[in-house]
N, C-alpha and C. Protein backbone atom coordinates (compact mmCIF):
# COMPACT_ATOMS: atom_id res chain seq x y z
N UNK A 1 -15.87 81.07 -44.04
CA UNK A 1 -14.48 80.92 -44.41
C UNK A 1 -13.71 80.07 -43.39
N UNK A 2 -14.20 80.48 -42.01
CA UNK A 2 -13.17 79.47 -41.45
C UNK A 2 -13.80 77.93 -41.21
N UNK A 3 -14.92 77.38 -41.59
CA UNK A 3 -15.14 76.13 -41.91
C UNK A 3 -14.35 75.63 -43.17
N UNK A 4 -14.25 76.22 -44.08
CA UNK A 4 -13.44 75.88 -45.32
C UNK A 4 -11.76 75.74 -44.66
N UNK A 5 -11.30 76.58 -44.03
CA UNK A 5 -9.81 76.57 -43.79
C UNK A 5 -9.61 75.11 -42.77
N UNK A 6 -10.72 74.91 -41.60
CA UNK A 6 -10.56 73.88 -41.13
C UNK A 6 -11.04 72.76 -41.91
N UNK A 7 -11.33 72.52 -43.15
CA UNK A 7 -11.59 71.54 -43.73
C UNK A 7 -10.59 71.12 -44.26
N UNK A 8 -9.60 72.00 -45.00
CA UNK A 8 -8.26 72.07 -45.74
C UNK A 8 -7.38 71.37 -44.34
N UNK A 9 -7.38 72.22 -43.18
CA UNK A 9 -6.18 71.39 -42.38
C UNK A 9 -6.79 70.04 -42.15
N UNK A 10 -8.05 69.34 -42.32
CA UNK A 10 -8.33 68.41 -41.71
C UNK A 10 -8.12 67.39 -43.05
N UNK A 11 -8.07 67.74 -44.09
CA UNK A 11 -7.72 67.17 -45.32
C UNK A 11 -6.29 66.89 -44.95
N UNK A 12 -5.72 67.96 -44.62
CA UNK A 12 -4.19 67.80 -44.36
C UNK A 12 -3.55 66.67 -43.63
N UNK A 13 -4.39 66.75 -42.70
CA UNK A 13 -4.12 65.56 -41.55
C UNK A 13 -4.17 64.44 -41.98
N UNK A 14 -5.20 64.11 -42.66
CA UNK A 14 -5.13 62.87 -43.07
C UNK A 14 -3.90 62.46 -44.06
N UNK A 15 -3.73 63.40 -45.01
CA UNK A 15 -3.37 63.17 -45.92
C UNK A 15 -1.85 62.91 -45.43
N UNK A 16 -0.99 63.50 -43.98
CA UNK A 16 -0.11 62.87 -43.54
C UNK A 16 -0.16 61.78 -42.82
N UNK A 17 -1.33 61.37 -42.39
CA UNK A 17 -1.24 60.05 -41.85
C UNK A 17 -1.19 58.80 -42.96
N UNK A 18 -1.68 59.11 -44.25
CA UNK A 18 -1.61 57.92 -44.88
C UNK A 18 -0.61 57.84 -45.92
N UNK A 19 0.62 58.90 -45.72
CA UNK A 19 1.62 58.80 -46.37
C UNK A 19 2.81 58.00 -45.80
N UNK A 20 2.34 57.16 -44.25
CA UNK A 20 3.76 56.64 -44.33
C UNK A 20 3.73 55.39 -44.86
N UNK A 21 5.07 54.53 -44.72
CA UNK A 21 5.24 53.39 -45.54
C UNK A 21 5.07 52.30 -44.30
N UNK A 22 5.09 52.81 -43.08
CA UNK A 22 5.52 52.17 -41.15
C UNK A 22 4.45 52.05 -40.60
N UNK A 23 3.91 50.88 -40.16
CA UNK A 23 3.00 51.06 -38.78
C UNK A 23 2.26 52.13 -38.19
N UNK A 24 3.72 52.32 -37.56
CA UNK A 24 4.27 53.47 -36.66
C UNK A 24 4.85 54.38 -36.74
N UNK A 25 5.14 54.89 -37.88
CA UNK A 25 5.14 56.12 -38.85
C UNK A 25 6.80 56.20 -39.06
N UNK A 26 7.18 57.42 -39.57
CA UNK A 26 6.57 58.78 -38.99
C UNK A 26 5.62 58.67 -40.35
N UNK A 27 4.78 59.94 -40.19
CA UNK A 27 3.77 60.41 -41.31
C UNK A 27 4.95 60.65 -42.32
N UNK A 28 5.59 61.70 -41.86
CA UNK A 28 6.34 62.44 -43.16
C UNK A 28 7.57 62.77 -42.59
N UNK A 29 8.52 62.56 -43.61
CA UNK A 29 9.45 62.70 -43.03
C UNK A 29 10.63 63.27 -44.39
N UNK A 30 11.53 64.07 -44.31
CA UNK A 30 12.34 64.81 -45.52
C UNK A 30 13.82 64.25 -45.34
N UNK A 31 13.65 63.26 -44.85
CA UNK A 31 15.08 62.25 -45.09
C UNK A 31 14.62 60.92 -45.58
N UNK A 32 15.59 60.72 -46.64
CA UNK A 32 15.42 59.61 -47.20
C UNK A 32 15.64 58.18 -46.42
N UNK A 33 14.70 56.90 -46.89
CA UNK A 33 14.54 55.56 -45.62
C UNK A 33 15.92 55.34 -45.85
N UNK A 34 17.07 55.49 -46.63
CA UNK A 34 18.41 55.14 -46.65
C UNK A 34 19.25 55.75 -45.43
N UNK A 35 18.75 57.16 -45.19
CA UNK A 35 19.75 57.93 -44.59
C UNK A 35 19.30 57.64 -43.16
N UNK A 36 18.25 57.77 -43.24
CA UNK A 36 17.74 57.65 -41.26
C UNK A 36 17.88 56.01 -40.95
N UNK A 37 18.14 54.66 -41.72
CA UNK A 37 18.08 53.86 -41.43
C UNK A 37 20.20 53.89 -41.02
N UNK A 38 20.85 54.36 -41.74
CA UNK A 38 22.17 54.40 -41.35
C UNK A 38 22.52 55.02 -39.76
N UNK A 39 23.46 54.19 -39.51
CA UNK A 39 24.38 54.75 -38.46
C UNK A 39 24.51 53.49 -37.18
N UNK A 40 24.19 53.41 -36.20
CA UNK A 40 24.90 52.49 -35.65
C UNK A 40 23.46 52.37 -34.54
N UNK A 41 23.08 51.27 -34.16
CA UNK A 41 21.84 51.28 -33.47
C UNK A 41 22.22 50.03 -32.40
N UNK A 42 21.12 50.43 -30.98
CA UNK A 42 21.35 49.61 -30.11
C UNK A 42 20.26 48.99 -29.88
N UNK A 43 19.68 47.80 -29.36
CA UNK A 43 18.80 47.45 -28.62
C UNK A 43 17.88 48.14 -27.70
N UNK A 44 16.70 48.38 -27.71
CA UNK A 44 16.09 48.82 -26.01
C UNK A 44 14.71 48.14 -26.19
N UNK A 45 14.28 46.79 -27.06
CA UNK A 45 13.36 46.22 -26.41
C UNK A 45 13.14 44.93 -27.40
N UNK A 46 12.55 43.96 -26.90
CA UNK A 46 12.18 42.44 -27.26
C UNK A 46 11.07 42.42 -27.45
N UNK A 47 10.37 42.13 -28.10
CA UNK A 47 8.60 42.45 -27.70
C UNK A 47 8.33 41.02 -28.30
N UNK A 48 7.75 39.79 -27.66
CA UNK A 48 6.80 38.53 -27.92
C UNK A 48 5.69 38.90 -27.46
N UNK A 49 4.80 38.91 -28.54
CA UNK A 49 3.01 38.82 -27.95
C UNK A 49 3.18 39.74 -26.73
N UNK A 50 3.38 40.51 -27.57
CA UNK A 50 3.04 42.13 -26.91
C UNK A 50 3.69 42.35 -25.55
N UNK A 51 4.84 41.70 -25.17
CA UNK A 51 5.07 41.48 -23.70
C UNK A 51 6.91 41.27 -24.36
N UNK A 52 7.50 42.00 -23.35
CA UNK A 52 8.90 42.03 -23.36
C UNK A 52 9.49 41.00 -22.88
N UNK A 53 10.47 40.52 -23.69
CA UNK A 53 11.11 39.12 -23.21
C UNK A 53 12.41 39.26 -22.73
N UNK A 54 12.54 39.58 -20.96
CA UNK A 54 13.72 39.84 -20.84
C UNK A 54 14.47 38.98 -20.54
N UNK A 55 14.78 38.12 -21.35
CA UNK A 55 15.67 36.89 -21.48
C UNK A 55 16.49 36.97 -22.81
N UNK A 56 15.92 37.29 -23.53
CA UNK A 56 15.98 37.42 -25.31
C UNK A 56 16.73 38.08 -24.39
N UNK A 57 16.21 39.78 -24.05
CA UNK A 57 16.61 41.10 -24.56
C UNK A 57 17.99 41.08 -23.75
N UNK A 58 18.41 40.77 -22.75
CA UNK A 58 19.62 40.54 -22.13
C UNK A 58 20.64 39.55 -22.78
N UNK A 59 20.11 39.07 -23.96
CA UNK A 59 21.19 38.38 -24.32
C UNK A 59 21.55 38.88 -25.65
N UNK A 60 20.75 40.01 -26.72
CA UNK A 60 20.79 40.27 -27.60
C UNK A 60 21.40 41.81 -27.27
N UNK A 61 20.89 42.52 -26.38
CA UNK A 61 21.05 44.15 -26.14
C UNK A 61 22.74 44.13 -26.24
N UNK A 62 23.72 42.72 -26.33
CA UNK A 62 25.16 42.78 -25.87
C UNK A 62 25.79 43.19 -27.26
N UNK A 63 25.09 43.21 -28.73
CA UNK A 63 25.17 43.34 -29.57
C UNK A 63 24.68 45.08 -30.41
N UNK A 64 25.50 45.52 -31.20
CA UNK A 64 25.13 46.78 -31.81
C UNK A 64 25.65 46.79 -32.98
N UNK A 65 24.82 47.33 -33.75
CA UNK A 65 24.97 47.23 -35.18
C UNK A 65 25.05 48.13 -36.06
N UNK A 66 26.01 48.43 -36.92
CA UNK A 66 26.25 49.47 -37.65
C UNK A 66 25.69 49.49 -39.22
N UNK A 67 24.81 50.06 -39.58
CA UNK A 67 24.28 50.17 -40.90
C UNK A 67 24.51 51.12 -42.15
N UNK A 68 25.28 50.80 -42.22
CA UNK A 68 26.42 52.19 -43.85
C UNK A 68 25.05 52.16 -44.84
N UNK A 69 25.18 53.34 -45.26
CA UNK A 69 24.42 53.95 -46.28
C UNK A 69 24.29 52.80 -47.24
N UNK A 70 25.67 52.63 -47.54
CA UNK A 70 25.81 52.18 -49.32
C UNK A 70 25.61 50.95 -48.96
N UNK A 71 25.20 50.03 -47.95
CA UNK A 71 24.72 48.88 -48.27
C UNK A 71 25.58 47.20 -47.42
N UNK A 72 26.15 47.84 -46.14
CA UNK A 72 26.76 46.82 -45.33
C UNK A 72 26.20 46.80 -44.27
N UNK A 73 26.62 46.03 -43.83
CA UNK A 73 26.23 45.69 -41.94
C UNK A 73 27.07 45.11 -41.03
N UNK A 74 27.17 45.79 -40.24
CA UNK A 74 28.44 44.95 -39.49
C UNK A 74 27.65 44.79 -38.02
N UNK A 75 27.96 43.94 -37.33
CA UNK A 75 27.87 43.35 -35.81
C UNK A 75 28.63 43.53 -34.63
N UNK A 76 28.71 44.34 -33.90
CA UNK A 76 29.83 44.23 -33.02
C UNK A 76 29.31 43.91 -31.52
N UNK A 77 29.70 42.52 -31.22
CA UNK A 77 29.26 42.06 -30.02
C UNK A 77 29.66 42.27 -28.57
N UNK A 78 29.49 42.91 -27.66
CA UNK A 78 30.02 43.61 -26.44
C UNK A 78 30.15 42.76 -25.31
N UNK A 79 31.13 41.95 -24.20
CA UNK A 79 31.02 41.68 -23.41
C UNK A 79 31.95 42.00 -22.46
N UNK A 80 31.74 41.64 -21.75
CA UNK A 80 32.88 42.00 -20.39
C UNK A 80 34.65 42.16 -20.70
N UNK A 81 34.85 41.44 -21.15
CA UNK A 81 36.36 41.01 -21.57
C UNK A 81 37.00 41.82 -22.83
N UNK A 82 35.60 42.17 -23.97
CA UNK A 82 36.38 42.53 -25.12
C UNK A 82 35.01 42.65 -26.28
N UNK A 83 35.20 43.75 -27.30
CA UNK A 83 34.57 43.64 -28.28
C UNK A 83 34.76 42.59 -29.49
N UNK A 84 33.68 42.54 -30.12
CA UNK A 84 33.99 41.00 -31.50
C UNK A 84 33.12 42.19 -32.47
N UNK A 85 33.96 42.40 -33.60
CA UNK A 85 33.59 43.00 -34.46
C UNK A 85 33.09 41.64 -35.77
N UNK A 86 31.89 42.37 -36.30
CA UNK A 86 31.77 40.80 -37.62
C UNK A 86 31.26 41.70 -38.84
N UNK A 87 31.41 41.41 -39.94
CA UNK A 87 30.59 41.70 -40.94
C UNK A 87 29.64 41.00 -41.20
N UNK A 88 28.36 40.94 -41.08
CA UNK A 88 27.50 40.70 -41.43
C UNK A 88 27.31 40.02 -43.15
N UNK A 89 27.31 41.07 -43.65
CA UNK A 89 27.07 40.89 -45.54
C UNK A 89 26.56 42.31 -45.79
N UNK A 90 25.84 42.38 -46.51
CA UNK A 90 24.80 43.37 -46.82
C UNK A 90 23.01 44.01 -46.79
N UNK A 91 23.12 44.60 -46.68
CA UNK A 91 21.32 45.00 -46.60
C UNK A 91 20.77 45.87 -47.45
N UNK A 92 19.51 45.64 -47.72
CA UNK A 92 19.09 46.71 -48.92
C UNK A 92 17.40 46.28 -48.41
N UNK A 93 16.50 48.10 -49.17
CA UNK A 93 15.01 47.60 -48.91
C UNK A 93 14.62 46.86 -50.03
N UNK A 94 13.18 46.53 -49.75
CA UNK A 94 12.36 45.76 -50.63
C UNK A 94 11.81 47.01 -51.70
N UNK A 95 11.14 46.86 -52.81
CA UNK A 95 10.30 47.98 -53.72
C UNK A 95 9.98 49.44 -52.87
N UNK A 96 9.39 49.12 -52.13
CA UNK A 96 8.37 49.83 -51.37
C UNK A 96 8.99 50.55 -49.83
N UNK A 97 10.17 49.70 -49.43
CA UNK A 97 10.90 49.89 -48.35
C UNK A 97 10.36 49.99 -47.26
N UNK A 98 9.43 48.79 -47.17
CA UNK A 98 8.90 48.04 -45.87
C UNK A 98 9.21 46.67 -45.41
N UNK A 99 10.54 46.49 -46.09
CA UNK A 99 11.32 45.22 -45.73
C UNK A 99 13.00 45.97 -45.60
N UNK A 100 13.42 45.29 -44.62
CA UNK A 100 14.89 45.19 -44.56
C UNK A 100 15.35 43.95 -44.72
N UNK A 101 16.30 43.78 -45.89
CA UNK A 101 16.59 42.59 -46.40
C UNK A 101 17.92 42.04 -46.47
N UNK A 102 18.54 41.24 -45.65
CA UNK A 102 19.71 40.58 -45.37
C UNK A 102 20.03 39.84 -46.09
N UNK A 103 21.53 39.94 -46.56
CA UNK A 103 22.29 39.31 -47.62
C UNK A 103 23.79 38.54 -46.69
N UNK A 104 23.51 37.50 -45.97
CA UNK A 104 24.29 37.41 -45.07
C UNK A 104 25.90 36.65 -46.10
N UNK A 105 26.36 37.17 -45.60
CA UNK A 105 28.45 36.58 -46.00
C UNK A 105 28.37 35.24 -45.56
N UNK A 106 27.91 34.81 -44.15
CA UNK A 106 27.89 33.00 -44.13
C UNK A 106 26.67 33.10 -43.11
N UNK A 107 26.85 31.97 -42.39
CA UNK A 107 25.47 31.61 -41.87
C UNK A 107 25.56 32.75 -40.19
N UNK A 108 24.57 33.62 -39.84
CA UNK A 108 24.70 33.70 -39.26
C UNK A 108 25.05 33.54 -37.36
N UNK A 109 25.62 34.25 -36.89
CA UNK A 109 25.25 33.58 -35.26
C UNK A 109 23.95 33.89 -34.84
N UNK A 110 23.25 33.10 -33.88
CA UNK A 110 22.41 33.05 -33.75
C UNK A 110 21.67 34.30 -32.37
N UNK A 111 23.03 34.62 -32.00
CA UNK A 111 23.00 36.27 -30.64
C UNK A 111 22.67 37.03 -32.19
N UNK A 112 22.88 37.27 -33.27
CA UNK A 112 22.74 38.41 -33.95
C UNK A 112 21.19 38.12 -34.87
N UNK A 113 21.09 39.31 -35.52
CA UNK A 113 20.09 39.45 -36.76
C UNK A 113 20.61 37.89 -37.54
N UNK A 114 19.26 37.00 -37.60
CA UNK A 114 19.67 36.03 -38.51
C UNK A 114 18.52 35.80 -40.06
N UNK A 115 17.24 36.40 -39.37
CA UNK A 115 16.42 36.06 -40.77
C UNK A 115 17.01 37.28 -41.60
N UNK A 116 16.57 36.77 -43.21
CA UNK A 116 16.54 37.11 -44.40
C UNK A 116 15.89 38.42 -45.08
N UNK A 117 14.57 38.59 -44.15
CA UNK A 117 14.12 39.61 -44.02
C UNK A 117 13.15 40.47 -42.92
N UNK A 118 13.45 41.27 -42.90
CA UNK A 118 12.59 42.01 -41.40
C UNK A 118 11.65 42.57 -42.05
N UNK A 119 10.15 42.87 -41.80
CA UNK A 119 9.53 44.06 -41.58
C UNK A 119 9.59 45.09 -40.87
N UNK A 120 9.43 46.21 -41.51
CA UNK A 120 9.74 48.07 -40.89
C UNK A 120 8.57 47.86 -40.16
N UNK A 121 8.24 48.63 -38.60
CA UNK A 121 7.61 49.10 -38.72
C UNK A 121 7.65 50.67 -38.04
N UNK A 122 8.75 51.17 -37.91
CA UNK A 122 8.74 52.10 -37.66
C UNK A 122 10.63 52.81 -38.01
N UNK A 123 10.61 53.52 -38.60
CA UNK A 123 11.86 54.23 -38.99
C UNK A 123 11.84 55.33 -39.29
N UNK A 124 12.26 56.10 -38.02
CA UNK A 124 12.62 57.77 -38.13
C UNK A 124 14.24 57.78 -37.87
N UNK A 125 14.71 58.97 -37.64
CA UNK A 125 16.10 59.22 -37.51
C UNK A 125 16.37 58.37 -36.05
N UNK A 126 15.70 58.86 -35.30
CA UNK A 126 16.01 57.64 -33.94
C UNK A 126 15.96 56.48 -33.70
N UNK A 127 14.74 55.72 -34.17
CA UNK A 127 14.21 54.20 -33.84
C UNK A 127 14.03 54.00 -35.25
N UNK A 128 14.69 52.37 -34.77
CA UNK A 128 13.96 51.53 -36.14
C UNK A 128 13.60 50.50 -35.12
N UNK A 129 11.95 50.31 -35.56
CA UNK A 129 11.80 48.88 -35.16
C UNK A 129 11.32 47.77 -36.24
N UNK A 130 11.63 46.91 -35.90
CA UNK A 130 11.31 45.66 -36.98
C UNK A 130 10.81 44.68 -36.33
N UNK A 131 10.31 43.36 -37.38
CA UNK A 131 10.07 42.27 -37.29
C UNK A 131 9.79 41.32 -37.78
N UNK A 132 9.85 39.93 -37.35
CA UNK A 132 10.55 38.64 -38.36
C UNK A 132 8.90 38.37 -38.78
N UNK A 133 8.14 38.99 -39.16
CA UNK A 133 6.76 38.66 -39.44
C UNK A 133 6.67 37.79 -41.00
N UNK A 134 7.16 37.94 -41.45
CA UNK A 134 7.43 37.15 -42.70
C UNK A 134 8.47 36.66 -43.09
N UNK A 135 9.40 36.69 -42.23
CA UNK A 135 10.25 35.63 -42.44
C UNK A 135 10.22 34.20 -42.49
N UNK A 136 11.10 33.39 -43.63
CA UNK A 136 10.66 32.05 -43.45
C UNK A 136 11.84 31.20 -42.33
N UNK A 137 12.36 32.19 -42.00
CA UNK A 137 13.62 31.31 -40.72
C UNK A 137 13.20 31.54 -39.57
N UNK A 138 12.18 32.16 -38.97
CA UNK A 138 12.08 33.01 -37.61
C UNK A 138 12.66 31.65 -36.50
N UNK A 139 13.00 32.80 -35.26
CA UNK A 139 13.52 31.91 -34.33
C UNK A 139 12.02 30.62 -33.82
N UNK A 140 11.18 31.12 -33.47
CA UNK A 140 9.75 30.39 -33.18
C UNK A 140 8.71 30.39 -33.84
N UNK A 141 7.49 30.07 -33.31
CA UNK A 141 6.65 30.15 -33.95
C UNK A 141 5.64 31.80 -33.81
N UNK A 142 6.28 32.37 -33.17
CA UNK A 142 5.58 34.22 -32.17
C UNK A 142 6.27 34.88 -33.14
N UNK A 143 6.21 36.47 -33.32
CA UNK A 143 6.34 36.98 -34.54
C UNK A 143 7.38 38.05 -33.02
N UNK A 144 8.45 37.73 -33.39
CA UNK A 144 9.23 38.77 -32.23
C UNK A 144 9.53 40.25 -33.35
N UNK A 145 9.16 41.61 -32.25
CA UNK A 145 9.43 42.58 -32.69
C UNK A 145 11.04 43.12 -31.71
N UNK A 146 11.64 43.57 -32.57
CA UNK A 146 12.75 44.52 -32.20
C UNK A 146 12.71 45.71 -32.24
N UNK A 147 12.73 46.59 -31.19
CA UNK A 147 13.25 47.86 -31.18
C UNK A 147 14.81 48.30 -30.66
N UNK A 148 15.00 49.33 -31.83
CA UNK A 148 16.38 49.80 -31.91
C UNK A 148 16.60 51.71 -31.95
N UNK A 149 17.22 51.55 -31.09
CA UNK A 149 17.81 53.32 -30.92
C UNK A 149 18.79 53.85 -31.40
N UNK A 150 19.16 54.75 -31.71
CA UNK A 150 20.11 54.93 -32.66
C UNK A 150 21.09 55.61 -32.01
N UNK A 151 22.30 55.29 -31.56
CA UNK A 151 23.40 56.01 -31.39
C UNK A 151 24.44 56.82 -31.53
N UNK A 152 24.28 58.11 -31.05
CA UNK A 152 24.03 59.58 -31.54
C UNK A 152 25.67 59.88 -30.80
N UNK A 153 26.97 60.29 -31.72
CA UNK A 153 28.01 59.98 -31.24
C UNK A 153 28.49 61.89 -31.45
């Protein structure tokens, strides 16, 4: 009997590892990708070819971004002197909701989110990280990943 019960949890296991839609998971999760992707997120890393670019990341981390449920985005850029609030446009996922997909109002600045679409690869209530892996605007020719923390007010 207890080979059978550890067969069931080991069925189990798997069966949460190959339910997520992320990379980097989570396995499972009882909030919807709408709700944990909302709220207002900051910067805490640059990643080129696997190596942090702290050049990017000091010039982008000045920026935080607010993501509403129903489908906006706004930018608010931080520096010494004063905040710059922007609207962005809108965002929505792909089928499957392993794309975050930008509907920009005009052309973006180039300190903010500018491709069209990101890949997820990781979105729980805390972190979202993404990246311009299929985008056809990327800044270079390196597939830069973003990680973002979520700011818990």
């Amino acid at each position: 009997m207890t080979r059978f019960k550890l067969l069931i949890f080991l069925s189990f296991i798997a069966f949460l590892n190959s339910c997520s839609n992320y990379e980097h998971g989570p396995s499972l999760s009882f909030k919807s990708a709408s709700t944990r992707i909302a709220g207002q997120w900051e910067l805490t890393d640059v990643i080129i070819n696997d190596k942090t670019d702290i050049v990017l990341f000091a010039e982008e981390s000045k920026v935080k971004y607010s993501i509403c449920e129903e489908g906006t985005i706004i930018a608010t850029y931080c520096n010494e002197s004063r905040n710059t609030t922007e609207s962005l446009g809108n965002w929505q996922f792909n089928d499957d909701n392993t794309e975050l997909i930008i509907s920009f109002d005009s052309n973006p600045n180039p300190l903010l989110l500018h491709c069209n679409n990101y890949k997820i690869l990781r979105l729980t209530n805390e972190e979202l990280w993404i990246s311009d892996e299929f985008s056809e605007v990327r800044q270079c020719e390196y597939i830069i990943e973003r990680r973002y923390t979520k700011i818990i007010e």
